[in-house]
C-alpha atoms as a PDB file:
ATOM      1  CA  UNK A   1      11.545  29.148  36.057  1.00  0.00           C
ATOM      2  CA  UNK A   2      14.498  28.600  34.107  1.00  0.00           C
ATOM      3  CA  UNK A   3      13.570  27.383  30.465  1.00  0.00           C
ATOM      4  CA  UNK A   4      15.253  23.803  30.199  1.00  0.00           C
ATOM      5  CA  UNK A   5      12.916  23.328  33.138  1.00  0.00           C
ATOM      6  CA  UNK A   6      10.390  24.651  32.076  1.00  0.00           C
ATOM      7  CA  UNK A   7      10.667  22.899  28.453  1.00  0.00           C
ATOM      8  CA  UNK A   8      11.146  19.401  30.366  1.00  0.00           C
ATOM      9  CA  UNK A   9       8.070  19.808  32.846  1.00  0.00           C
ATOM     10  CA  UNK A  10       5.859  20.578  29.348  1.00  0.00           C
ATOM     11  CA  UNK A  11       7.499  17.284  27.640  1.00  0.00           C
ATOM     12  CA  UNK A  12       6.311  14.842  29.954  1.00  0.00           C
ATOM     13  CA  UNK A  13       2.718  15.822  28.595  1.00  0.00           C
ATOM     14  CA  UNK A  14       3.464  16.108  25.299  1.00  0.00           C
ATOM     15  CA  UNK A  15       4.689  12.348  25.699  1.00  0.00           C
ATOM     16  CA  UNK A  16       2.605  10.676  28.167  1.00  0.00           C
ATOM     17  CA  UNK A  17       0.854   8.491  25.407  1.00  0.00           C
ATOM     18  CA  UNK A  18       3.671   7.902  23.251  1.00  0.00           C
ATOM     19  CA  UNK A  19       4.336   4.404  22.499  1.00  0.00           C
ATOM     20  CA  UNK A  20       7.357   2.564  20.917  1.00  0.00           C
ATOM     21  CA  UNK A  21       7.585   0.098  18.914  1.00  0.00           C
ATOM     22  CA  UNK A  22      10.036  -2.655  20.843  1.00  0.00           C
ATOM     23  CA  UNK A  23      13.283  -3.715  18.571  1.00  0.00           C
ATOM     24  CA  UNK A  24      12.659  -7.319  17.194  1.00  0.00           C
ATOM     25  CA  UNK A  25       8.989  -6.750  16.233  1.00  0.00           C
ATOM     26  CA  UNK A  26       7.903  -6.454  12.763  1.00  0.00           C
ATOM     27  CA  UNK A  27       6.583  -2.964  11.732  1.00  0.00           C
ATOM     28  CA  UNK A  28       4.158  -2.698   9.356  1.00  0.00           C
ATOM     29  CA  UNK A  29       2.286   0.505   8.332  1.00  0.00           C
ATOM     30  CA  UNK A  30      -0.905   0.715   6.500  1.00  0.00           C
ATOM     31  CA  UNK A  31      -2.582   4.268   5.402  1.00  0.00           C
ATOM     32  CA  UNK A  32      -5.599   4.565   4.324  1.00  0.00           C
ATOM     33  CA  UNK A  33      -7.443   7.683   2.041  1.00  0.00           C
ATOM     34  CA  UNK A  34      -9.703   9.859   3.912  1.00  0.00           C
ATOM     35  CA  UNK A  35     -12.983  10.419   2.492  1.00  0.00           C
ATOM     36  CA  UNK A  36     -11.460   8.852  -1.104  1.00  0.00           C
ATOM     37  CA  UNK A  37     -15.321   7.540  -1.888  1.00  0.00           C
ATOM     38  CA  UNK A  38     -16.126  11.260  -2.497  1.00  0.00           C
ATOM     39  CA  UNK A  39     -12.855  12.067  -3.932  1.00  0.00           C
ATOM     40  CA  UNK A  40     -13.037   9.756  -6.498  1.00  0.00           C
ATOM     41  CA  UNK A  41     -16.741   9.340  -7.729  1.00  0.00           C
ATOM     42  CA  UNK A  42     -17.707  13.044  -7.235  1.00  0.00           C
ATOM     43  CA  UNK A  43     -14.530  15.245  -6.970  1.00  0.00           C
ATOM     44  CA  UNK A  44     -12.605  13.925  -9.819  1.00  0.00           C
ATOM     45  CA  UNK A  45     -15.270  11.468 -11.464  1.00  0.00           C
ATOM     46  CA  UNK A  46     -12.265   8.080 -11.937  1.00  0.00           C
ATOM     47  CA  UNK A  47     -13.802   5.604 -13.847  1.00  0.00           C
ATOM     48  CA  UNK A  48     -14.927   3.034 -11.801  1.00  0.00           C
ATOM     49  CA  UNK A  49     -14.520   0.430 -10.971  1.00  0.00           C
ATOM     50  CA  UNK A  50     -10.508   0.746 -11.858  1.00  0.00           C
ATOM     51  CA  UNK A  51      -8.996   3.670 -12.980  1.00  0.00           C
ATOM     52  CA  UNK A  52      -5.665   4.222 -14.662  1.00  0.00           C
ATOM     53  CA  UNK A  53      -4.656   7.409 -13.542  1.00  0.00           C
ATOM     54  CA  UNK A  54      -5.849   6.379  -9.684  1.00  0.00           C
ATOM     55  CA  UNK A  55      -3.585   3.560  -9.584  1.00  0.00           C
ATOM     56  CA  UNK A  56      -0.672   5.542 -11.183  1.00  0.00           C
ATOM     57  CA  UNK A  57      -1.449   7.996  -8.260  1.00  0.00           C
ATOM     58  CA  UNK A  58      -1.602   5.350  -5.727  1.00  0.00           C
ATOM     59  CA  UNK A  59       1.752   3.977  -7.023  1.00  0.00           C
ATOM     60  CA  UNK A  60       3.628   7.462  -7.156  1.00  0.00           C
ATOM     61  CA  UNK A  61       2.465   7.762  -3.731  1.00  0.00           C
ATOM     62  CA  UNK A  62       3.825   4.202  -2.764  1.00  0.00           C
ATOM     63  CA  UNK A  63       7.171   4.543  -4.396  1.00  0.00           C
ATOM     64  CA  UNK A  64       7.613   8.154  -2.312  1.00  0.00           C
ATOM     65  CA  UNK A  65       6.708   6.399   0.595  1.00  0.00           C
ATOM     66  CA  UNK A  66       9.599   3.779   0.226  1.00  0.00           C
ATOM     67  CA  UNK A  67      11.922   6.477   0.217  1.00  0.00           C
ATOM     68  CA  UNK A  68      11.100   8.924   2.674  1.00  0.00           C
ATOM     69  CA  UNK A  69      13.187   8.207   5.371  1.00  0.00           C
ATOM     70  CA  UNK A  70      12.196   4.987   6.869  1.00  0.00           C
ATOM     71  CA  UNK A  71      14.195   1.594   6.237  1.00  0.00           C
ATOM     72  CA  UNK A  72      11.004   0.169   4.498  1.00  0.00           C
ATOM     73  CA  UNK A  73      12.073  -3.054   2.094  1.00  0.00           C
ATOM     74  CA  UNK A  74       8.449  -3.600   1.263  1.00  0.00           C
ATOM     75  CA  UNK A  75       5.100  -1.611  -0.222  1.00  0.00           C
ATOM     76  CA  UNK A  76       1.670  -2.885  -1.282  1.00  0.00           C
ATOM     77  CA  UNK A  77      -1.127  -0.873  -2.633  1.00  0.00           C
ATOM     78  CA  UNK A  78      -4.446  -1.934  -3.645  1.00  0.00           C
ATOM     79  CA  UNK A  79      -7.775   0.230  -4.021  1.00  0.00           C
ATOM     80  CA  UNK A  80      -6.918   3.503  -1.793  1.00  0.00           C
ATOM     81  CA  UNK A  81      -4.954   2.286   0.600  1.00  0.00           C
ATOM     82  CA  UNK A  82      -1.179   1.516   1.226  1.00  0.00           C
ATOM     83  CA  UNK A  83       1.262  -0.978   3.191  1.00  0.00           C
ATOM     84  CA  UNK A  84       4.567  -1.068   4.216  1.00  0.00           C
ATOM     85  CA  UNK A  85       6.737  -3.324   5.915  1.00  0.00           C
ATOM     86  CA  UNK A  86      10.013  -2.262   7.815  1.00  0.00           C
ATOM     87  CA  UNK A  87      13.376  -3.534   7.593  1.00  0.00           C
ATOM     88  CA  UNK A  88      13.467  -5.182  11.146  1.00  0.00           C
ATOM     89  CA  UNK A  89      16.334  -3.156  12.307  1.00  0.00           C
ATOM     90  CA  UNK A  90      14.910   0.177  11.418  1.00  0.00           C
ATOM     91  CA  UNK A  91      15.213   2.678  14.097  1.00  0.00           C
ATOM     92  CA  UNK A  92      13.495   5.963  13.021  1.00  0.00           C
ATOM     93  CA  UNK A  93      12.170   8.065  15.584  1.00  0.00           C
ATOM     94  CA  UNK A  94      13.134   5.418  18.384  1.00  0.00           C
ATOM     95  CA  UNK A  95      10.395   3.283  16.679  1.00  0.00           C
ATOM     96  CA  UNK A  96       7.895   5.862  17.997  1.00  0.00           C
ATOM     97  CA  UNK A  97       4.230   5.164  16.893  1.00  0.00           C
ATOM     98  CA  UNK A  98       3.112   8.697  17.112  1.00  0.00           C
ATOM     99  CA  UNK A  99       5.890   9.839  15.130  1.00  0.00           C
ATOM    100  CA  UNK A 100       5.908   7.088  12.435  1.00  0.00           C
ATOM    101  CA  UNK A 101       1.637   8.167  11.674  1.00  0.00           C
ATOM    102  CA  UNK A 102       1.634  11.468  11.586  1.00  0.00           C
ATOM    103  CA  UNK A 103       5.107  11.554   9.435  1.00  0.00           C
ATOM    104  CA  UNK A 104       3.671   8.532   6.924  1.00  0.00           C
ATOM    105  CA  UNK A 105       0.499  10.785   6.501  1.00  0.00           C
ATOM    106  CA  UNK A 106       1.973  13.669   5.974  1.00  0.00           C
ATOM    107  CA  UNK A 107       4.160  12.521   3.470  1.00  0.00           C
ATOM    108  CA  UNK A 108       1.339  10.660   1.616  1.00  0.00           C
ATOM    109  CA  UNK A 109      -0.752  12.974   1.476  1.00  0.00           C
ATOM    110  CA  UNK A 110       1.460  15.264   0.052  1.00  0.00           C
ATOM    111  CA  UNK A 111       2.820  13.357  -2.306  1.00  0.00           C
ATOM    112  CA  UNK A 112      -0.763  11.813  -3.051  1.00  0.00           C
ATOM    113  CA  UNK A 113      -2.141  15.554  -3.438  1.00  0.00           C
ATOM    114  CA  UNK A 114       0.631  17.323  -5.819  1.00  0.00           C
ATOM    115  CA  UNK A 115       0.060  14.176  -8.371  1.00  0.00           C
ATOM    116  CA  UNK A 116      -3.384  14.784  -8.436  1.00  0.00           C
ATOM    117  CA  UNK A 117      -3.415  18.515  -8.159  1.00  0.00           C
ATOM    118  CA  UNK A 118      -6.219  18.384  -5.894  1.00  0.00           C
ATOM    119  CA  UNK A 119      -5.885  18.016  -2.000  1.00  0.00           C
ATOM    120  CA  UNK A 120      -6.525  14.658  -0.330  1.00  0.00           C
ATOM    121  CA  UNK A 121      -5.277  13.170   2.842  1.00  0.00           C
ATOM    122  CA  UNK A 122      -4.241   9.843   4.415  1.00  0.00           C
ATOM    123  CA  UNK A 123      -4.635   8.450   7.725  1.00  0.00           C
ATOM    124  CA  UNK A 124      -2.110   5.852   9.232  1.00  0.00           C
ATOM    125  CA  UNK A 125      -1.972   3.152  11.562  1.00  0.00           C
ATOM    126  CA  UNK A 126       1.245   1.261  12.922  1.00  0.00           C
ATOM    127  CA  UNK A 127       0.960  -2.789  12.901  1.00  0.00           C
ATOM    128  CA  UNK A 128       3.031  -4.716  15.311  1.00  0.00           C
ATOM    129  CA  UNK A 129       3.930  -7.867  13.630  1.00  0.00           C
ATOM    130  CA  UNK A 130       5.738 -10.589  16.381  1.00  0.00           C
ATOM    131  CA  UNK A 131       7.510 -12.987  14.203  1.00  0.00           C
ATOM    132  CA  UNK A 132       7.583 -13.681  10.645  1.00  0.00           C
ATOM    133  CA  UNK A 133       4.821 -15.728  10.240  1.00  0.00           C
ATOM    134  CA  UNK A 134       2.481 -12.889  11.282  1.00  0.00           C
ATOM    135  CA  UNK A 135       4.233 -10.612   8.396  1.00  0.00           C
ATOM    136  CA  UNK A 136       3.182 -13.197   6.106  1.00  0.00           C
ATOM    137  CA  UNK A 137      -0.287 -13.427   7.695  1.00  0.00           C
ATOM    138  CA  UNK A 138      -0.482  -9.511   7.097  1.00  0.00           C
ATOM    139  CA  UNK A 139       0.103  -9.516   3.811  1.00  0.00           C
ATOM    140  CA  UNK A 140      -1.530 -12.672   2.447  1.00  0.00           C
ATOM    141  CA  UNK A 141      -4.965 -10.543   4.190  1.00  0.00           C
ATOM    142  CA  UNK A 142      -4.137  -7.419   2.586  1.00  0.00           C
ATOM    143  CA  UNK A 143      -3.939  -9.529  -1.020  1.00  0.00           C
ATOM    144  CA  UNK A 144      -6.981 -11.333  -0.343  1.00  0.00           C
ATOM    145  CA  UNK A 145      -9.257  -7.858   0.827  1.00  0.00           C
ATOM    146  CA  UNK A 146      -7.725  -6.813  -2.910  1.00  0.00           C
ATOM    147  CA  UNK A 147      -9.341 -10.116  -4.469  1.00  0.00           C
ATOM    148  CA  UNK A 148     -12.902  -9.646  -2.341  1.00  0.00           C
ATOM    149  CA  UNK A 149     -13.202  -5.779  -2.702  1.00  0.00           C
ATOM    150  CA  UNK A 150     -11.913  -6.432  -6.602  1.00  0.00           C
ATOM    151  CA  UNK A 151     -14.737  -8.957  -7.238  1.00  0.00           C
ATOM    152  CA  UNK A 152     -17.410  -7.238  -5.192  1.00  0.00           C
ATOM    153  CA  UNK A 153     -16.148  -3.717  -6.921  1.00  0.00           C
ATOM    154  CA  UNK A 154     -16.990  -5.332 -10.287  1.00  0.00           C
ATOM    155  CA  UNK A 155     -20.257  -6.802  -9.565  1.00  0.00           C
ATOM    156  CA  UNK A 156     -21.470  -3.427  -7.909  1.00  0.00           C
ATOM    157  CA  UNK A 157     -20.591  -1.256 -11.135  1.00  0.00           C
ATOM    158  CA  UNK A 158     -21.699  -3.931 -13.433  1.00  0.00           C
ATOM    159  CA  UNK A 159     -25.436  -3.516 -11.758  1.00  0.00           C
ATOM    160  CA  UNK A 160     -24.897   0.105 -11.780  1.00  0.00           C
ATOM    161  CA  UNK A 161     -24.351   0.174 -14.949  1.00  0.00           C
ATOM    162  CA  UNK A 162     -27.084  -1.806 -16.304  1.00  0.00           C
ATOM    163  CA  UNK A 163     -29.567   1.194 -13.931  1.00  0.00           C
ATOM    164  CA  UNK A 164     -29.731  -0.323 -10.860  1.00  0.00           C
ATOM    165  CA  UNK A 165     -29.582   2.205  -7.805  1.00  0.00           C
ATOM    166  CA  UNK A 166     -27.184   2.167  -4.935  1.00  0.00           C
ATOM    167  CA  UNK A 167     -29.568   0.401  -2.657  1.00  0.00           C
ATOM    168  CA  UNK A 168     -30.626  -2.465  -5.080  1.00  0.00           C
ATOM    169  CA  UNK A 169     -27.311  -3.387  -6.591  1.00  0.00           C
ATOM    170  CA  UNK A 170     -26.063  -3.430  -3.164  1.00  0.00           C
ATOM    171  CA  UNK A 171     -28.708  -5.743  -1.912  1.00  0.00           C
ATOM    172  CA  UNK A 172     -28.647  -7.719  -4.578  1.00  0.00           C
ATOM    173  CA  UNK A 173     -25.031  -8.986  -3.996  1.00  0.00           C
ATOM    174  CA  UNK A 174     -25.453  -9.223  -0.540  1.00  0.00           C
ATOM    175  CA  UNK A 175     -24.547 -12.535   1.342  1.00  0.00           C
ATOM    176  CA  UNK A 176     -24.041 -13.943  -2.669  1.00  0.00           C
ATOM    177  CA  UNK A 177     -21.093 -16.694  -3.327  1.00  0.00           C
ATOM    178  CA  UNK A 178     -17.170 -16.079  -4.797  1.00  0.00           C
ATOM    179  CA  UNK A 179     -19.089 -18.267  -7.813  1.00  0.00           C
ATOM    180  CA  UNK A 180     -22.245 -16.422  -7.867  1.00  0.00           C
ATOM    181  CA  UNK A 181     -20.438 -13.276  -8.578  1.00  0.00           C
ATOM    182  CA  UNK A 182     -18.281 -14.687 -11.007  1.00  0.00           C
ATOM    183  CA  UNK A 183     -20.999 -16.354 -12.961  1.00  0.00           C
ATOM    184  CA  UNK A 184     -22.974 -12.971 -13.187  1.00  0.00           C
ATOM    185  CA  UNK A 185     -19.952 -11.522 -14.351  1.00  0.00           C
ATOM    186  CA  UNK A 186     -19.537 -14.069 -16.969  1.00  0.00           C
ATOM    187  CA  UNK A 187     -23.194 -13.238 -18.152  1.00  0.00           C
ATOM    188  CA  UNK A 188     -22.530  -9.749 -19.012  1.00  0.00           C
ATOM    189  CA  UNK A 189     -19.132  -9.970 -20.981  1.00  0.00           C
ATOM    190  CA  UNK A 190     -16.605 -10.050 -18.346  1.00  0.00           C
ATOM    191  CA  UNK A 191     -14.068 -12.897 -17.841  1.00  0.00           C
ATOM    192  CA  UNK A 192     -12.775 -12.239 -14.071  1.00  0.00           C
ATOM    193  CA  UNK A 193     -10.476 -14.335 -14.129  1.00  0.00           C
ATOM    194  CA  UNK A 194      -8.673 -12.665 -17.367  1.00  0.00           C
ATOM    195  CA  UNK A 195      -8.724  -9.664 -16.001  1.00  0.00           C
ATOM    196  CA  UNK A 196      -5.145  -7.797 -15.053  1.00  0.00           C
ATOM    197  CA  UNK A 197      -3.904  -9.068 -11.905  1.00  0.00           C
ATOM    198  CA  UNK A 198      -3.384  -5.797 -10.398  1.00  0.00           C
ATOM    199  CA  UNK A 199      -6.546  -5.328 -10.444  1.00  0.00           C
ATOM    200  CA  UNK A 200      -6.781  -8.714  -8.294  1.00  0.00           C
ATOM    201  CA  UNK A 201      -3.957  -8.882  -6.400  1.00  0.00           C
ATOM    202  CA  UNK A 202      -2.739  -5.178  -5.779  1.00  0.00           C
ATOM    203  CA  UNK A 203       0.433  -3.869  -6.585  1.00  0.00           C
ATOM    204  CA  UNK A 204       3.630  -4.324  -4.881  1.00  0.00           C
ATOM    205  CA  UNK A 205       7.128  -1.784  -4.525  1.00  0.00           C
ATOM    206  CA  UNK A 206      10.163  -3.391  -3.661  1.00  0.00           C
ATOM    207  CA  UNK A 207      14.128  -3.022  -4.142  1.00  0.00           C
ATOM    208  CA  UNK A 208      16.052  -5.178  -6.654  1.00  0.00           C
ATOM    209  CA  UNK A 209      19.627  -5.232  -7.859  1.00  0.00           C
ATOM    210  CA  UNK A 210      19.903  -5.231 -11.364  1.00  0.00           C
ATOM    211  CA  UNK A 211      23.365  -4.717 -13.613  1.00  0.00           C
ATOM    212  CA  UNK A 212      23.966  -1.770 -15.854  1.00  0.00           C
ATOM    213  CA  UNK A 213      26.460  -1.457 -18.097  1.00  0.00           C
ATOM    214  CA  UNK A 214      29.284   1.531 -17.698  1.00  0.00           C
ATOM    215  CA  UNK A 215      32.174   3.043 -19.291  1.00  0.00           C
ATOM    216  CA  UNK A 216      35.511   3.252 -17.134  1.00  0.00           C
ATOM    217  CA  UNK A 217      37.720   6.566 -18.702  1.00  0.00           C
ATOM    218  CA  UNK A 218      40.930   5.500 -17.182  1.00  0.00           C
ATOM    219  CA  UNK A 219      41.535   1.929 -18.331  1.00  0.00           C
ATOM    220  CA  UNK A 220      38.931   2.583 -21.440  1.00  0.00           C
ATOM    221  CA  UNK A 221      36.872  -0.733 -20.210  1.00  0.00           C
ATOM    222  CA  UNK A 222      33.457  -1.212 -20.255  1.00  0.00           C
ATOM    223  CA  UNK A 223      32.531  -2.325 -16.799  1.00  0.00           C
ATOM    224  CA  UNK A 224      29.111  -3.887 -15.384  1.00  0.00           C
ATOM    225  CA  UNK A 225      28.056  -2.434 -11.895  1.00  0.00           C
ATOM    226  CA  UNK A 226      25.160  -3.984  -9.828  1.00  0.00           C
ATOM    227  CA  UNK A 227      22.374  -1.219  -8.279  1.00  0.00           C
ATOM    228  CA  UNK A 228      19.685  -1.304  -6.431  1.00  0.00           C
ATOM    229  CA  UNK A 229      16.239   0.317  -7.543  1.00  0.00           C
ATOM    230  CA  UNK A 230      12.382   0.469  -7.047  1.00  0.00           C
ATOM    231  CA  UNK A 231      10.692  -1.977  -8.975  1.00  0.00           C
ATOM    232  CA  UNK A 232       6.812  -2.325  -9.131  1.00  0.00           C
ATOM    233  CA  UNK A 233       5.139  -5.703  -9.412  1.00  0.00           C
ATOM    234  CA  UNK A 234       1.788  -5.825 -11.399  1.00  0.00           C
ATOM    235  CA  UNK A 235       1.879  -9.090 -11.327  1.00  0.00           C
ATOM    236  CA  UNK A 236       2.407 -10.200  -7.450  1.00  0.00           C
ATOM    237  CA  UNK A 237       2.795 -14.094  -6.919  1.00  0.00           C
ATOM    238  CA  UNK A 238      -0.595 -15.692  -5.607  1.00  0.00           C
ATOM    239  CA  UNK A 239      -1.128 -17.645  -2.418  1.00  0.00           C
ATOM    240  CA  UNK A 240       1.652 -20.079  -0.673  1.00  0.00           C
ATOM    241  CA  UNK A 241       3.919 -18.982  -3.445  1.00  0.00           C
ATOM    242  CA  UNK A 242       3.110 -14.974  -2.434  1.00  0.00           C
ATOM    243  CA  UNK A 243       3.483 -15.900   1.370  1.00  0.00           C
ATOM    244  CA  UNK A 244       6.955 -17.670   0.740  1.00  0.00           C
ATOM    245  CA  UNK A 245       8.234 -14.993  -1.208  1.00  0.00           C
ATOM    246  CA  UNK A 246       7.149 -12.290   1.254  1.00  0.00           C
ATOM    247  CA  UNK A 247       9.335 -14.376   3.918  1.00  0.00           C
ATOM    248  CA  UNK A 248      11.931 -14.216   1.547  1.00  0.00           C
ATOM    249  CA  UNK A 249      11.871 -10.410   0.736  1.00  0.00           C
ATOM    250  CA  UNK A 250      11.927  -9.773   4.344  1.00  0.00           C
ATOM    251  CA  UNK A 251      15.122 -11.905   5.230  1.00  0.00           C
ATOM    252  CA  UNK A 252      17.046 -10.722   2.298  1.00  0.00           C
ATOM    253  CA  UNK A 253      16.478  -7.194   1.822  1.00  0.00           C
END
């Protein structure tokens, strides 16, 4: 058997479960770290329940990811996890699920692994979005899972802290109100509500034009150009005003 037949009769297995993306649907992306409970608390010891030099990770990561080769006009990170939304029009890989996980993980995870020095890995998942409105839906979720983990993350470590085990700390917070926790909070010291907001909201990576100022040589004039760069958002809008910006971002970028 010649080999261009032989390579095609092999291909049709290699793609029988490959699935594309169809144009006019949203993408969205969100990876996730494997095994990043162990990582963190008994690999590299972060301080918990936030951790500078996590998030700085997480956002290096993030920012590689918005320039890796996919049209992607929008990144979110919060805890140890990541997502991105595509430009609508991107076409990598012929929208090709299989090709867009496994090349998202790979790049996080390297990117993720050479900033910490230690090796970790991501998983990925694609998101089919239909319309708009379910982009904003998507989002607003991933925000709000920052706000509950966040809260609960705070209440957990606070207990810890004070020598209660895994077990009882957890139990004790179980099935317990948004105002429970953020009275008990209040008891021991901590204002939640004056926290930082990326530590409530997440963290966001987008593109933005901004001016910079330049010196022509051949008429001797200074000159203002407009560029785009990354820009990341500690401070992400809340709520209806978050969700109407997201639908903004999207049509715009």
């Amino acid at each position: 058997m010649k080999f261009n037949e032989f390579d095609l009769k092999m291909r049709k297995y290699e793609e029988s479960l490959d699935q594309i993306i169809l144009p006019d649907i949203y993408i969205a992306a969100r990876l996730d770290g494997r095994s990043f409970t162990r990582l963190t608390k008994e690999i590299c010891q972060f301080e918990a329940p936030f951790d500078i030099c996590f998030r700085d990770y997480m956002v290096e990561t993030l920012r590689h990811l918005m320039d890796c080769g996919f049209r992607i006009v929008y990144g979110f990170t919060e805890s140890d996890e990541i997502s991105l939304l595509f430009h609508l029009e991107d076409n990598t890989f012929g929208r090709k699920v299989r090709k867009i996980n496994t090349t998202l993980a790979g790049e996080a995870s390297a990117a993720f692994s050479m900033a910490l020095g230690k090796q970790a890995t991501f998983d990925c998942r694609v998101i089919p979005l239909p319309n708009i409105e379910r982009v904003q839906d998507y989002f607003m979720w991933r925000q709000e899972d920052a706000h509950r983990n966040s809260l609960n993350a705070y209440c957990y470590w606070t207990l810890r802290k004070e020598g209660k085990g895994k077990e009882e700390a957890t139990m004790l917070l179980e099935g317990k109100s948004v105002a429970y926790k953020n009275e008990m909070l209040f008891e021991h010291g901590i204002n939640y509500n004056a926290l930082p907001n990326w530590q409530k909201r997440g963290i966001g990576v987008y593109y933005r034009t901004v001016c910079k100022e330049g010196y022509n040589p051949m008429n001797k004039e200074t000159v203002i150009t407009e560029r785009r760069e990354l820009f990341t958002d500690y401070d992400l809008k809340l709520g209806e005003e978050y969700r109407q910006w997201i639908c903004q971002l999207s049509l715009t970028t």
